[in-house]
C-alpha atoms as a PDB file:
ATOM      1  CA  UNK A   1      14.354 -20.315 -40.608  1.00  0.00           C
ATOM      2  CA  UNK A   2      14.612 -17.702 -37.855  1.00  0.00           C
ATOM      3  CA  UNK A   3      12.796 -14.404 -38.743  1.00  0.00           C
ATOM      4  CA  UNK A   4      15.051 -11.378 -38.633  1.00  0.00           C
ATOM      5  CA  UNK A   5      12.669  -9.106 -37.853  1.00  0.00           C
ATOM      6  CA  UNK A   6      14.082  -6.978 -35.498  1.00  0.00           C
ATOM      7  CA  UNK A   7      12.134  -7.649 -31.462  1.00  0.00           C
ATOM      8  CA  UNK A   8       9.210  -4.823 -31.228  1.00  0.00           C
ATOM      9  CA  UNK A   9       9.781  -1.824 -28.841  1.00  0.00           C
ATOM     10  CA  UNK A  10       7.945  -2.127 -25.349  1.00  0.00           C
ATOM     11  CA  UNK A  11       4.886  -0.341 -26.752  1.00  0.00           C
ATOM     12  CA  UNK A  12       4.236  -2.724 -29.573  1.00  0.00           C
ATOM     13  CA  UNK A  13       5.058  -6.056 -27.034  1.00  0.00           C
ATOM     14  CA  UNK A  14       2.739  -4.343 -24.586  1.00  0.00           C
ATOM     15  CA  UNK A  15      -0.121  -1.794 -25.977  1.00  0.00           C
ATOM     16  CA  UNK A  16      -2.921  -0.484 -23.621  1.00  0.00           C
ATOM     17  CA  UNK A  17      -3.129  -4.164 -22.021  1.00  0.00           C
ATOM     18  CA  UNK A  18      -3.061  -4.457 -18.423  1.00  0.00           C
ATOM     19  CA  UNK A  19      -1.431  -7.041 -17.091  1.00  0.00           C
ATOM     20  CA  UNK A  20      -4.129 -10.468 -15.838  1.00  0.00           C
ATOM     21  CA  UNK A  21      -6.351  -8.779 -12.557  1.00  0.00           C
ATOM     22  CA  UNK A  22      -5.650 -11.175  -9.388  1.00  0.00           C
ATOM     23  CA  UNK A  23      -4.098 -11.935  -6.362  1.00  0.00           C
ATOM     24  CA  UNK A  24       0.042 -12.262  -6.116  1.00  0.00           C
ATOM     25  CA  UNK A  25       2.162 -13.255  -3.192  1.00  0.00           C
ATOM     26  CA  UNK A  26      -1.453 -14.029  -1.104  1.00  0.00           C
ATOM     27  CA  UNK A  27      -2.610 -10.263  -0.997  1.00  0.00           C
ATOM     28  CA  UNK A  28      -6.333  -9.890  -2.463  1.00  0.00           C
ATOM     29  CA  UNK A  29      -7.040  -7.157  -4.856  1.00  0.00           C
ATOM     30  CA  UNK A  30      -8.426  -4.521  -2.413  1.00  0.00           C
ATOM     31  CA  UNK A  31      -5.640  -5.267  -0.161  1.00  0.00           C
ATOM     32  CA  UNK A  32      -3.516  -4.371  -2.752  1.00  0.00           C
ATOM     33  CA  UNK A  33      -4.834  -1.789  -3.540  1.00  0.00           C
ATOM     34  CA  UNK A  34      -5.042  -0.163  -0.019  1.00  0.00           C
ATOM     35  CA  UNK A  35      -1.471  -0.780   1.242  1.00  0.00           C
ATOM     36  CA  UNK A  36       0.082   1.012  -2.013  1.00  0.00           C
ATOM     37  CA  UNK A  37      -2.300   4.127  -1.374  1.00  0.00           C
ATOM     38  CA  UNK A  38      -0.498   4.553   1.897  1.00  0.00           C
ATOM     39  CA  UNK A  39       2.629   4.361   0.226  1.00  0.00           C
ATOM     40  CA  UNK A  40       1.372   7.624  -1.818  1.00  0.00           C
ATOM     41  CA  UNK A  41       1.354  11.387  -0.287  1.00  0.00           C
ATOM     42  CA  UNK A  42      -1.244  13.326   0.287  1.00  0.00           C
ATOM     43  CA  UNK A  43      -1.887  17.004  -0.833  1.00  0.00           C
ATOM     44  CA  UNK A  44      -1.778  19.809   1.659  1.00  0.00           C
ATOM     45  CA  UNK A  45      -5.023  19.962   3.987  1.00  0.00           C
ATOM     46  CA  UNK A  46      -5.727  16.239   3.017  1.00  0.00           C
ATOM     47  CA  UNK A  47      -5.855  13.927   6.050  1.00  0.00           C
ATOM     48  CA  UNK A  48      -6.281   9.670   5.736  1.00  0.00           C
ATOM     49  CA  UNK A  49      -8.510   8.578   8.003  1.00  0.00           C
ATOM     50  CA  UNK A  50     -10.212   4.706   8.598  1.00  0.00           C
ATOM     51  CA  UNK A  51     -13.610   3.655   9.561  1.00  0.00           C
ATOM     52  CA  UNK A  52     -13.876   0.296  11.626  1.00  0.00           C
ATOM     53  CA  UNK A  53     -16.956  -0.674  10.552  1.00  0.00           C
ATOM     54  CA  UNK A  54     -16.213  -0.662   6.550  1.00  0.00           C
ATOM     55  CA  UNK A  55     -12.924  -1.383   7.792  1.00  0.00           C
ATOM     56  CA  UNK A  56     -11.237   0.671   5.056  1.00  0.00           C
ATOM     57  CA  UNK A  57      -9.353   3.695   5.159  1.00  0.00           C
ATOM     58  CA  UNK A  58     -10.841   7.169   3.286  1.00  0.00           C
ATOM     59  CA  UNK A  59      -9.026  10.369   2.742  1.00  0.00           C
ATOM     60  CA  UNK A  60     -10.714  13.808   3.399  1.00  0.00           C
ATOM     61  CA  UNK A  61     -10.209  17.252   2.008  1.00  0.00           C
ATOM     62  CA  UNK A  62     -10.126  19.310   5.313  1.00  0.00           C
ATOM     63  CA  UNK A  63     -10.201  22.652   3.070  1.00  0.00           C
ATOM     64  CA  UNK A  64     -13.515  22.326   1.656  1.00  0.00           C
ATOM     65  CA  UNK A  65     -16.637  23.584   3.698  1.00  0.00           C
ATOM     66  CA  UNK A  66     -18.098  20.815   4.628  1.00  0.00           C
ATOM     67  CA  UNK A  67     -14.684  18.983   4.785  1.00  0.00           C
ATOM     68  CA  UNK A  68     -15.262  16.320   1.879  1.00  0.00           C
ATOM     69  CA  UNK A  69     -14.518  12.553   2.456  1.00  0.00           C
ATOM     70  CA  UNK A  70     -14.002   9.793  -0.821  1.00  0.00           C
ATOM     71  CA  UNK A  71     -13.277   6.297  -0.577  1.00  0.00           C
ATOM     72  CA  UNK A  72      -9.975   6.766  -3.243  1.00  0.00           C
ATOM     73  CA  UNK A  73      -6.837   8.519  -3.072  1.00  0.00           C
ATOM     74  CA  UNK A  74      -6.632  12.202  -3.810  1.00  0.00           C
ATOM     75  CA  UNK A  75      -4.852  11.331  -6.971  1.00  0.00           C
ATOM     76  CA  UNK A  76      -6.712   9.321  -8.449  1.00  0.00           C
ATOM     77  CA  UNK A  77     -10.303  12.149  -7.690  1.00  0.00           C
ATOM     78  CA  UNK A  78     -11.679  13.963 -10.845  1.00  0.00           C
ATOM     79  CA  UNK A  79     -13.114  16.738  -8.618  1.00  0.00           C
ATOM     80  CA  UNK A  80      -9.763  17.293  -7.147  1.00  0.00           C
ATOM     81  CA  UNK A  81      -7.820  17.396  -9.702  1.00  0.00           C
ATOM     82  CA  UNK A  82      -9.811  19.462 -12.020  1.00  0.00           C
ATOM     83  CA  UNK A  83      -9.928  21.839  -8.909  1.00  0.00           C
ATOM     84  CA  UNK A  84      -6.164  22.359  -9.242  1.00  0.00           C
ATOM     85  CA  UNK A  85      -4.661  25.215 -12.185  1.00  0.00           C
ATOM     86  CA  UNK A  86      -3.364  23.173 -15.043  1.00  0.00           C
ATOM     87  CA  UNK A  87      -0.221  23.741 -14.031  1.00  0.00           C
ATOM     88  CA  UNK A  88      -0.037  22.457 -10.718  1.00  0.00           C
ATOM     89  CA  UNK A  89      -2.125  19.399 -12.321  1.00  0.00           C
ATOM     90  CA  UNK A  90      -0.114  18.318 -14.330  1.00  0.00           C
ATOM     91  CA  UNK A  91       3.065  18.595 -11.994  1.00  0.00           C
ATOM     92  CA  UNK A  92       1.023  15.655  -9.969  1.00  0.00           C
ATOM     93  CA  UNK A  93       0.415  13.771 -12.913  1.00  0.00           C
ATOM     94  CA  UNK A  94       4.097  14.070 -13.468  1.00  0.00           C
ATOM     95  CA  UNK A  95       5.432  12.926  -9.769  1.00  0.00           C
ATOM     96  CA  UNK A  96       2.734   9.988  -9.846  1.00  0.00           C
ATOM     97  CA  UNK A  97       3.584   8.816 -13.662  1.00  0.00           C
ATOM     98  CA  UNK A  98       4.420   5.835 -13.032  1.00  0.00           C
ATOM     99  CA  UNK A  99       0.784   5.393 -11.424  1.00  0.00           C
ATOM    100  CA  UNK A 100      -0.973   6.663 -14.240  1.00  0.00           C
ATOM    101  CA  UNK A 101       0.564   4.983 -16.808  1.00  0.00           C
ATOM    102  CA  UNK A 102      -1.592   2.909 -19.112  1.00  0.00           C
ATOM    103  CA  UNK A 103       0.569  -0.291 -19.678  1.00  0.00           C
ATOM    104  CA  UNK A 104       2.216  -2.337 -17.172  1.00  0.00           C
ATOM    105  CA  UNK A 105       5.914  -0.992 -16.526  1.00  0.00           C
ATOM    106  CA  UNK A 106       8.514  -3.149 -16.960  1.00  0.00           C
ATOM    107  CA  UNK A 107       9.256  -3.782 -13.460  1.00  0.00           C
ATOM    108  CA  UNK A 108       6.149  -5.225 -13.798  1.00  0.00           C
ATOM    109  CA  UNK A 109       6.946  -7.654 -16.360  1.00  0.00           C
ATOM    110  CA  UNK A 110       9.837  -8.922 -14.144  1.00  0.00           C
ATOM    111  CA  UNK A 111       7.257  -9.435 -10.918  1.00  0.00           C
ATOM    112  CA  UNK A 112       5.119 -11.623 -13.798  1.00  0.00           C
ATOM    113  CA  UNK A 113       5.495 -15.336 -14.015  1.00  0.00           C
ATOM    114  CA  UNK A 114       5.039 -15.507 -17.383  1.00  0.00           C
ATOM    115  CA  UNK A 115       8.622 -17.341 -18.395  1.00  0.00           C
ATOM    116  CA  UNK A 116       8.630 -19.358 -15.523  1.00  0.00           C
ATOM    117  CA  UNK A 117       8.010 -22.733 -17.285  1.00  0.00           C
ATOM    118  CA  UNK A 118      11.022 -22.591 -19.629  1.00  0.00           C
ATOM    119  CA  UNK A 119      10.007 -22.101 -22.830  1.00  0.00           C
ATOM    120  CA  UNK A 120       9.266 -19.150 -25.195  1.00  0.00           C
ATOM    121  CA  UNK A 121       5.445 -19.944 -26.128  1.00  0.00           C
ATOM    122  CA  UNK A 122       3.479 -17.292 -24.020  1.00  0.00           C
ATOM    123  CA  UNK A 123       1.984 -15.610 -26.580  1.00  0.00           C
ATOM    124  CA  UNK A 124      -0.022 -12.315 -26.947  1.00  0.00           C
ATOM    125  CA  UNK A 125      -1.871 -10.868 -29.872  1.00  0.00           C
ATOM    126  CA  UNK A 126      -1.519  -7.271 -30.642  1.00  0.00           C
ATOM    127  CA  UNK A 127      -2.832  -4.687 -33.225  1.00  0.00           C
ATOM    128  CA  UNK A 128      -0.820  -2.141 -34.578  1.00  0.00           C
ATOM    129  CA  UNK A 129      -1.475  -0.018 -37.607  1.00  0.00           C
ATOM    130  CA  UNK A 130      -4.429  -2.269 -38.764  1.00  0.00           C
ATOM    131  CA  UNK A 131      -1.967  -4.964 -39.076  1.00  0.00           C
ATOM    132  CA  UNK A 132      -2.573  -8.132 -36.754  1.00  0.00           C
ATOM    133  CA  UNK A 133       0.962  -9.809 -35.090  1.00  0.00           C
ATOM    134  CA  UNK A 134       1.040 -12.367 -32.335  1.00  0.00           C
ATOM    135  CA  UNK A 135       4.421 -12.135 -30.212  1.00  0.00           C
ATOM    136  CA  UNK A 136       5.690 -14.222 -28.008  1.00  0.00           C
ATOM    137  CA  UNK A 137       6.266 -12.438 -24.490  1.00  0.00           C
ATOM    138  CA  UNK A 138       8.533 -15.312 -23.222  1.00  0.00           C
ATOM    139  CA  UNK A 139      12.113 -15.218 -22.159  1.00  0.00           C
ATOM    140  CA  UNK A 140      14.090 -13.555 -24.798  1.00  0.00           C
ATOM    141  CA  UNK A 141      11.051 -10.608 -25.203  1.00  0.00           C
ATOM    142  CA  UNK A 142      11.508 -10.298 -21.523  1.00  0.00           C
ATOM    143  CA  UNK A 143      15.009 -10.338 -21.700  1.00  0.00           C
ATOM    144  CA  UNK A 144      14.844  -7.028 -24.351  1.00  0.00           C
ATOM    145  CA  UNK A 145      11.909  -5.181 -22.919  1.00  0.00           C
ATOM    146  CA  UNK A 146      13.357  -5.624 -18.820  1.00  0.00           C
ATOM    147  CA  UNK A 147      17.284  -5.111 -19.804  1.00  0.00           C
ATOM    148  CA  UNK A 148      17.435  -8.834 -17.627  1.00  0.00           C
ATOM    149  CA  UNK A 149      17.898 -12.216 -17.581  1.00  0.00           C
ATOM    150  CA  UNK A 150      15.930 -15.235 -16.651  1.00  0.00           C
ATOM    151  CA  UNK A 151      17.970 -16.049 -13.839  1.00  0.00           C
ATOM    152  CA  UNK A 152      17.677 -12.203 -12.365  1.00  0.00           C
ATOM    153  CA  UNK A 153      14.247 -12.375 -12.753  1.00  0.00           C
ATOM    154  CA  UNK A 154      13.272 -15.613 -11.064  1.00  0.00           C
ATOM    155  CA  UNK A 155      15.383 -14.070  -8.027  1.00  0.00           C
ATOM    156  CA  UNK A 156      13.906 -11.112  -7.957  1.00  0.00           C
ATOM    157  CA  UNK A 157      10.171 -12.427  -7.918  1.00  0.00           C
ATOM    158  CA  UNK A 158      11.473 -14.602  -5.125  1.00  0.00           C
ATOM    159  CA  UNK A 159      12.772 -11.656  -3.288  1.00  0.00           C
ATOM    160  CA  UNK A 160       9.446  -9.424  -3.743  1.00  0.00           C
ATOM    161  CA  UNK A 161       7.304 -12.021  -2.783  1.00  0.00           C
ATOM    162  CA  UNK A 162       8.905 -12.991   0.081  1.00  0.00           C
ATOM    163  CA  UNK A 163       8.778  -8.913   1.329  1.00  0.00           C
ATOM    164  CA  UNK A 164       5.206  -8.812   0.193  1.00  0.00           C
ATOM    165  CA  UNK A 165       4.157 -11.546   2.216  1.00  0.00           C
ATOM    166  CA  UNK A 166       5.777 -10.548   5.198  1.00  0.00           C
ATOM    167  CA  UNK A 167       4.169  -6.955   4.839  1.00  0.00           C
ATOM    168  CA  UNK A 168       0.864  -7.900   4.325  1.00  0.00           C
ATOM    169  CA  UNK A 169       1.035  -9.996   7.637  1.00  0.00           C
ATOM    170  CA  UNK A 170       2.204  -7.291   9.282  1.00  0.00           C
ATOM    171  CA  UNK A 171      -0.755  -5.110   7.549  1.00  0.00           C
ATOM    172  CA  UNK A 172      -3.247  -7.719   8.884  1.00  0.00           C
ATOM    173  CA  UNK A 173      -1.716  -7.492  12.651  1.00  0.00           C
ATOM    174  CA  UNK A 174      -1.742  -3.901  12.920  1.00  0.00           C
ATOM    175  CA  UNK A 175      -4.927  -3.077  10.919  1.00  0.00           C
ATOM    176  CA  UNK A 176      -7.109  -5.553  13.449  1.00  0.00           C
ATOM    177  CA  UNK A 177      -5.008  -4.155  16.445  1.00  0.00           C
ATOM    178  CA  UNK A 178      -6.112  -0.520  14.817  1.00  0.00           C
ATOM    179  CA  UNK A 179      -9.895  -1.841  14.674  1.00  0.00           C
ATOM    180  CA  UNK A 180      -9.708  -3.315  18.208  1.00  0.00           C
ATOM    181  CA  UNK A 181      -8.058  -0.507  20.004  1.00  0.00           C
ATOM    182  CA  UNK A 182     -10.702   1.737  18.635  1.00  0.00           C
ATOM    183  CA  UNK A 183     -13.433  -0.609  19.721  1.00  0.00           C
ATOM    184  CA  UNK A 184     -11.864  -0.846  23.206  1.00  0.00           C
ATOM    185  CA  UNK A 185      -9.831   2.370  24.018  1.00  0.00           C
ATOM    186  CA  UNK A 186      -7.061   0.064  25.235  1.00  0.00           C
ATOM    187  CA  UNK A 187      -4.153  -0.946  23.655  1.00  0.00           C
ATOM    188  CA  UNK A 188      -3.893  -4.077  21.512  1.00  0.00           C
ATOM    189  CA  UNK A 189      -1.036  -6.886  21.724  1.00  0.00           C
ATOM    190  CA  UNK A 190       0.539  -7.154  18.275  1.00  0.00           C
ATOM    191  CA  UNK A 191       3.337 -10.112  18.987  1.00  0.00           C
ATOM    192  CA  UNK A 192       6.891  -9.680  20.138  1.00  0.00           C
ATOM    193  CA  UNK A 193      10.083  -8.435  18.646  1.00  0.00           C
ATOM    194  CA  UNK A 194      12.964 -10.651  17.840  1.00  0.00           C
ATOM    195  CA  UNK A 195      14.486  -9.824  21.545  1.00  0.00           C
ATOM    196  CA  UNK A 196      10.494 -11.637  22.827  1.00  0.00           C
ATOM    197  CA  UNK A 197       9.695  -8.427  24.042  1.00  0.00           C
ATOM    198  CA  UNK A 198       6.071  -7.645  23.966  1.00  0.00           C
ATOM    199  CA  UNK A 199       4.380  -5.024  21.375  1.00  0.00           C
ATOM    200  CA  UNK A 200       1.478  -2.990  22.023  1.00  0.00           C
ATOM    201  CA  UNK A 201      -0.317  -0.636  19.570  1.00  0.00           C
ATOM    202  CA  UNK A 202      -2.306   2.098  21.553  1.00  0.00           C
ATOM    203  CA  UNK A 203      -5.625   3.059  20.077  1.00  0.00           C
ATOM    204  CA  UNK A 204      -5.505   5.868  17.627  1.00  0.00           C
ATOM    205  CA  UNK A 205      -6.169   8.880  18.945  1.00  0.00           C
ATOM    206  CA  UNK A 206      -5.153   7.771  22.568  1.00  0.00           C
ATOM    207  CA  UNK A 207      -2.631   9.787  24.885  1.00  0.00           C
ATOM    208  CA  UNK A 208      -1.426   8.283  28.021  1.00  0.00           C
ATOM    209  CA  UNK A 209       0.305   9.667  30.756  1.00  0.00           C
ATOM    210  CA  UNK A 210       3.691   9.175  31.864  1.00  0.00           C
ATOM    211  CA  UNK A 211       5.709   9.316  28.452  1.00  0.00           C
ATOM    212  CA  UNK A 212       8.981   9.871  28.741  1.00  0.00           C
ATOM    213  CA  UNK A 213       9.736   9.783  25.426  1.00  0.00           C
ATOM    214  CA  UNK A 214       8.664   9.030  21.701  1.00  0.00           C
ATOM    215  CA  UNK A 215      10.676   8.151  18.724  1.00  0.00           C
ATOM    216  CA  UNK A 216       9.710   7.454  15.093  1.00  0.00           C
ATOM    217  CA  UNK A 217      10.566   3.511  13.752  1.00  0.00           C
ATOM    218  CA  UNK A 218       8.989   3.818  10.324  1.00  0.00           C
ATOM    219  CA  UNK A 219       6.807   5.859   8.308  1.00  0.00           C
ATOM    220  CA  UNK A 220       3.970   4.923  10.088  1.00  0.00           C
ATOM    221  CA  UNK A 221       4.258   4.574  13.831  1.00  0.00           C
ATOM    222  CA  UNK A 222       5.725   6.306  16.189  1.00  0.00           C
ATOM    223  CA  UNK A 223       7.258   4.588  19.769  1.00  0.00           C
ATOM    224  CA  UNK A 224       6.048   5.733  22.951  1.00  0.00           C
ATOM    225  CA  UNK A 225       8.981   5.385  25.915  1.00  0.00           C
ATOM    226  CA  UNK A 226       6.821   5.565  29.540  1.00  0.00           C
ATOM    227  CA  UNK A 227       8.668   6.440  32.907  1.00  0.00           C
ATOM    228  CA  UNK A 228       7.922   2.726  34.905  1.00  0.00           C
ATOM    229  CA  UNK A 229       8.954   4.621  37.875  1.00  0.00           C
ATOM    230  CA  UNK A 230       5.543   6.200  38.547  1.00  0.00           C
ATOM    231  CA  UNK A 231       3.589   3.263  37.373  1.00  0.00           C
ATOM    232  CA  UNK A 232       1.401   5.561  34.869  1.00  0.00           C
ATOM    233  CA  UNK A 233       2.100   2.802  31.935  1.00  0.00           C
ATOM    234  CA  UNK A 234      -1.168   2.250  30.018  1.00  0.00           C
ATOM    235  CA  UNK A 235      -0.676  -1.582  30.456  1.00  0.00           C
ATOM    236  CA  UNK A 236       2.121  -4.635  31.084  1.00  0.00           C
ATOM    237  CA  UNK A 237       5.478  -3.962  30.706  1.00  0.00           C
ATOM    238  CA  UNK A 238       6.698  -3.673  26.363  1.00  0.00           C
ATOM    239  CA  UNK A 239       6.745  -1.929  23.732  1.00  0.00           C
ATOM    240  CA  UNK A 240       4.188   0.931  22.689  1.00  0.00           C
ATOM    241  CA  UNK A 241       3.843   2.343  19.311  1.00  0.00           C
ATOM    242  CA  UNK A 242       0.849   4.717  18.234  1.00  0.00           C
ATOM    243  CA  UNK A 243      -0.592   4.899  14.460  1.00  0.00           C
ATOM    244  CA  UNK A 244       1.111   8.068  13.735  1.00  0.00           C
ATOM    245  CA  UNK A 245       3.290   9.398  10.348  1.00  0.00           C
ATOM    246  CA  UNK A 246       4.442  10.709   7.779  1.00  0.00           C
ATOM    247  CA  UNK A 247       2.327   8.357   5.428  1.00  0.00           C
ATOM    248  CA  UNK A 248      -1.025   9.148   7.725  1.00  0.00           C
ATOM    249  CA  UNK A 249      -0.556  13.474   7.396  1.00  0.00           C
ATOM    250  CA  UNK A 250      -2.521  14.696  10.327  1.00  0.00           C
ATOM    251  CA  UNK A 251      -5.323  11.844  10.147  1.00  0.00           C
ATOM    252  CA  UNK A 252      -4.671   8.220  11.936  1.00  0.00           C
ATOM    253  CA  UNK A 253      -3.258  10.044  14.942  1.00  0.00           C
ATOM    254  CA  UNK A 254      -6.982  11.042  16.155  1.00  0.00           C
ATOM    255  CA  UNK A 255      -8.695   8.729  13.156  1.00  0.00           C
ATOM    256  CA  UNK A 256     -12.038   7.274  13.336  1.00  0.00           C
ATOM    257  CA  UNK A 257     -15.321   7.780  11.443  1.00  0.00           C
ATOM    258  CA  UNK A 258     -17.782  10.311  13.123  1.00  0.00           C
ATOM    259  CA  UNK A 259     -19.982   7.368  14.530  1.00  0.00           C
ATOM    260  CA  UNK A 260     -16.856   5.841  16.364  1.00  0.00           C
ATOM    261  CA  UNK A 261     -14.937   6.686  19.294  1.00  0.00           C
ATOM    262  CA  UNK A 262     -15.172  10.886  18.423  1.00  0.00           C
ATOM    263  CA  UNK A 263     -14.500  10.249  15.635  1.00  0.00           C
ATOM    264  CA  UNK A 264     -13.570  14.205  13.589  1.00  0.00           C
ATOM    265  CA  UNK A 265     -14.801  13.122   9.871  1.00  0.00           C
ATOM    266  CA  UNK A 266     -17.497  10.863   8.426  1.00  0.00           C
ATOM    267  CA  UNK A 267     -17.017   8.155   6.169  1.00  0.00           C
ATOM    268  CA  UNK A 268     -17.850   9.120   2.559  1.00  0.00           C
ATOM    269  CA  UNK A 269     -21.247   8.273   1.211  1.00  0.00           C
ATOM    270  CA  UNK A 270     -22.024   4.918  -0.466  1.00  0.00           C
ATOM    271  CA  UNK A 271     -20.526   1.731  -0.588  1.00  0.00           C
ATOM    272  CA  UNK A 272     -17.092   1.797  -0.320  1.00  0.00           C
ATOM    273  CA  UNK A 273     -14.984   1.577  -3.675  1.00  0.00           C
ATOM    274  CA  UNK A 274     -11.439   1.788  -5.238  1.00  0.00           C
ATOM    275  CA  UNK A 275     -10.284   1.930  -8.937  1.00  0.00           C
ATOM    276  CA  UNK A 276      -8.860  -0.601 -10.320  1.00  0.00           C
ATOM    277  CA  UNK A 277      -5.424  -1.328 -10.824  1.00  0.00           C
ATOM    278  CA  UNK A 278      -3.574  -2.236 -14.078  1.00  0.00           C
ATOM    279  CA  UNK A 279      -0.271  -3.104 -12.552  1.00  0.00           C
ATOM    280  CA  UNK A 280       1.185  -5.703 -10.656  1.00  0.00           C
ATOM    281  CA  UNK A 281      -1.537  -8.174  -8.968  1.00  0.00           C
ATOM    282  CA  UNK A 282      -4.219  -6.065  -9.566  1.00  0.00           C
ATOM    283  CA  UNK A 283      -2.861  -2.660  -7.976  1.00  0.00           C
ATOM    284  CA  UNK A 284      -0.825   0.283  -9.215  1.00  0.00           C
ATOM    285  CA  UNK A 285       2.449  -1.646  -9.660  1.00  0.00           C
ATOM    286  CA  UNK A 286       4.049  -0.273  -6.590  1.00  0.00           C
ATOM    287  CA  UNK A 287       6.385  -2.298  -4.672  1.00  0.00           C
ATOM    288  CA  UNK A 288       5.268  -3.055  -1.125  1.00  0.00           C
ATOM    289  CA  UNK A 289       8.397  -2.855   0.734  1.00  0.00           C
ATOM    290  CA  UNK A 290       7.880  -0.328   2.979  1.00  0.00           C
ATOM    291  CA  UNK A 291       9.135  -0.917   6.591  1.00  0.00           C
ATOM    292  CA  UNK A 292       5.795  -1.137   8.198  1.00  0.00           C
ATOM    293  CA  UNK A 293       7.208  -1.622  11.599  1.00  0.00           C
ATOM    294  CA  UNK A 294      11.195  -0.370  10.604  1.00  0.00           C
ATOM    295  CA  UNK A 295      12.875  -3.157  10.180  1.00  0.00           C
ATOM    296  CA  UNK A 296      11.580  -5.003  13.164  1.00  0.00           C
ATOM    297  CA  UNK A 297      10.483  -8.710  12.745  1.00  0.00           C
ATOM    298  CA  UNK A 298       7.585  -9.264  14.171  1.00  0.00           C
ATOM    299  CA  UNK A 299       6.918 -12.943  15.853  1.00  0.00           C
ATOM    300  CA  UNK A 300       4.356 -15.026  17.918  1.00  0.00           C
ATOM    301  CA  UNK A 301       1.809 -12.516  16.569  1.00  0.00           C
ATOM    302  CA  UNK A 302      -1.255 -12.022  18.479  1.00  0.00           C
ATOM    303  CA  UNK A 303      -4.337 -10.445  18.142  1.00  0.00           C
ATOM    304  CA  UNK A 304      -6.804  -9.817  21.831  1.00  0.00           C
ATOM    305  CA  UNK A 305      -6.543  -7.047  24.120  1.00  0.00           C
ATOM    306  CA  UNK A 306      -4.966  -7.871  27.293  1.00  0.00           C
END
């Protein structure tokens, strides 16, 4: 006989459980990780910078004397935050709730593949009131807690992962272009567009002469027109972008550890390390959809110096 006890709320399905810690859509934890901190804003006189040896980006608090570097976002820093007046701390906490939260939203539960084999017998034991219940989380939970259907949510796991993987290839292109250029000081071929035109990502912190323009594509980069006339083009005939953005505040347009390439800020101290995530694949939850290069497909991908 069918139990009509009514389905539990989202906090008794879910509790303090995060959801299973690994990879989704081929992006490794600490990839993870990384690409949804850029997604995230910094506070004012913070600046993101990236070491090539660690290979890692690190933020730094350019209004403290010494200016004071950590391996984590900002936002997720003790010292910072407890540096703030309650008030304006808990305004943060506010605009990043959905980071802090301590069970996976339900946006997660829609990216999980956990009624993907058809049935109903997922199961997950939870404690409530010192009274042990074991609930199914398969479709019809899923269907209460998300406010969708099976259908909608096979579709949109397709649709994620397919943006997720393309992103993270583009992630791997321009970080290694990032790490080259700095090793180099010369711009680094990234692939072509979808008209076969070449790409080139100068080296952070570069200036070349001859621009004759410079227009922002994304977030992120910024495109650098040059006058061909005069010949003053920092390499073959393309496309140029430079490492600068909103998402970067005033850091990966002259980033670089101290040891590299003058460098303005050392890498923190230690080994590097970032908090765990409790969301989606390991990270915060946050979708990776940002237009890394705006929009742009990016082909025949390449990855040496010319």
């Amino acid at each position: 006989m069918a139990s009509a006890d009514p389905p539990p709320s989202y906090e008794e399905a879910i509790g303090d459980r995060p959801l299973p810690q690994q990879a989704r859509n081929g992006i490794p934890l600490r990839a993870r990780r990384s690409m949804e901190d850029e997604l995230r804003p910094l506070p004012p006189g913070w600046v993101r910078e990236f070491d090539p040896e660690t290979q890692h980006q690190f933020f730094v608090d350019t209004k403290t004397s010494p200016p004071r570097s950590i391996w984590h976002h900002p936002y997720d820093d003790e010292t910072f935050l407890n540096s703030l007046p309650p008030t304006e701390r808990e305004q943060i906490r506010a605009s990043q709730s959905g980071l802090f939260q301590r069970r996976p939203s339900a946006a997660d539960l829609v990216a999980e593949q956990t009624d993907e084999d058809g049935s109903d017998s997922d199961t997950h034991t939870h404690t409530h009131a010192h009274t042990h219940r074991t609930i199914k989380l398969g479709r019809k939970l899923k269907d209460h807690l998300t406010g969708t259907t099976h259908e909608e949510r096979v579709a949109e796991r397709t649709r994620r992962a397919h943006a997720e993987r393309e992103l993270y290839r583009q992630h791997c292109v321009v970080r290694r272009a990032m790490i080259d250029g700095m090793r180099t000081g010369r711009p680094q071929l990234l692939g072509r567009d979808e008209n076969r035109v070449h790409m080139y990502l100068e080296p952070p912190g570069h200036t070349f002469p001859g621009v004759a323009g410079v227009s922002r594509i994304s977030p992120y980069l910024l495109e650098i027109r040059y006058n061909d006339a005069d010949g003053r083009r920092p390499g073959p005939p393309g496309r140029y972008f430079r490492p600068e953005g909103d998402m970067y505040g005033l850091g990966y347009g002259a980033y670089g550890c101290g040891r590299f390439a003058g460098g303005r800020w050392d890498r923190p101290q230690g080994e590097y390390r970032r908090l765990d995530g409790r969301g989606f694949g390991g990270g915060l939850g946050m979708p990776l959809m940002a237009p890394l290069l705006g929009g742009m497909m990016l082909g025949g991908l390449a990855g040496t110096a010319f």
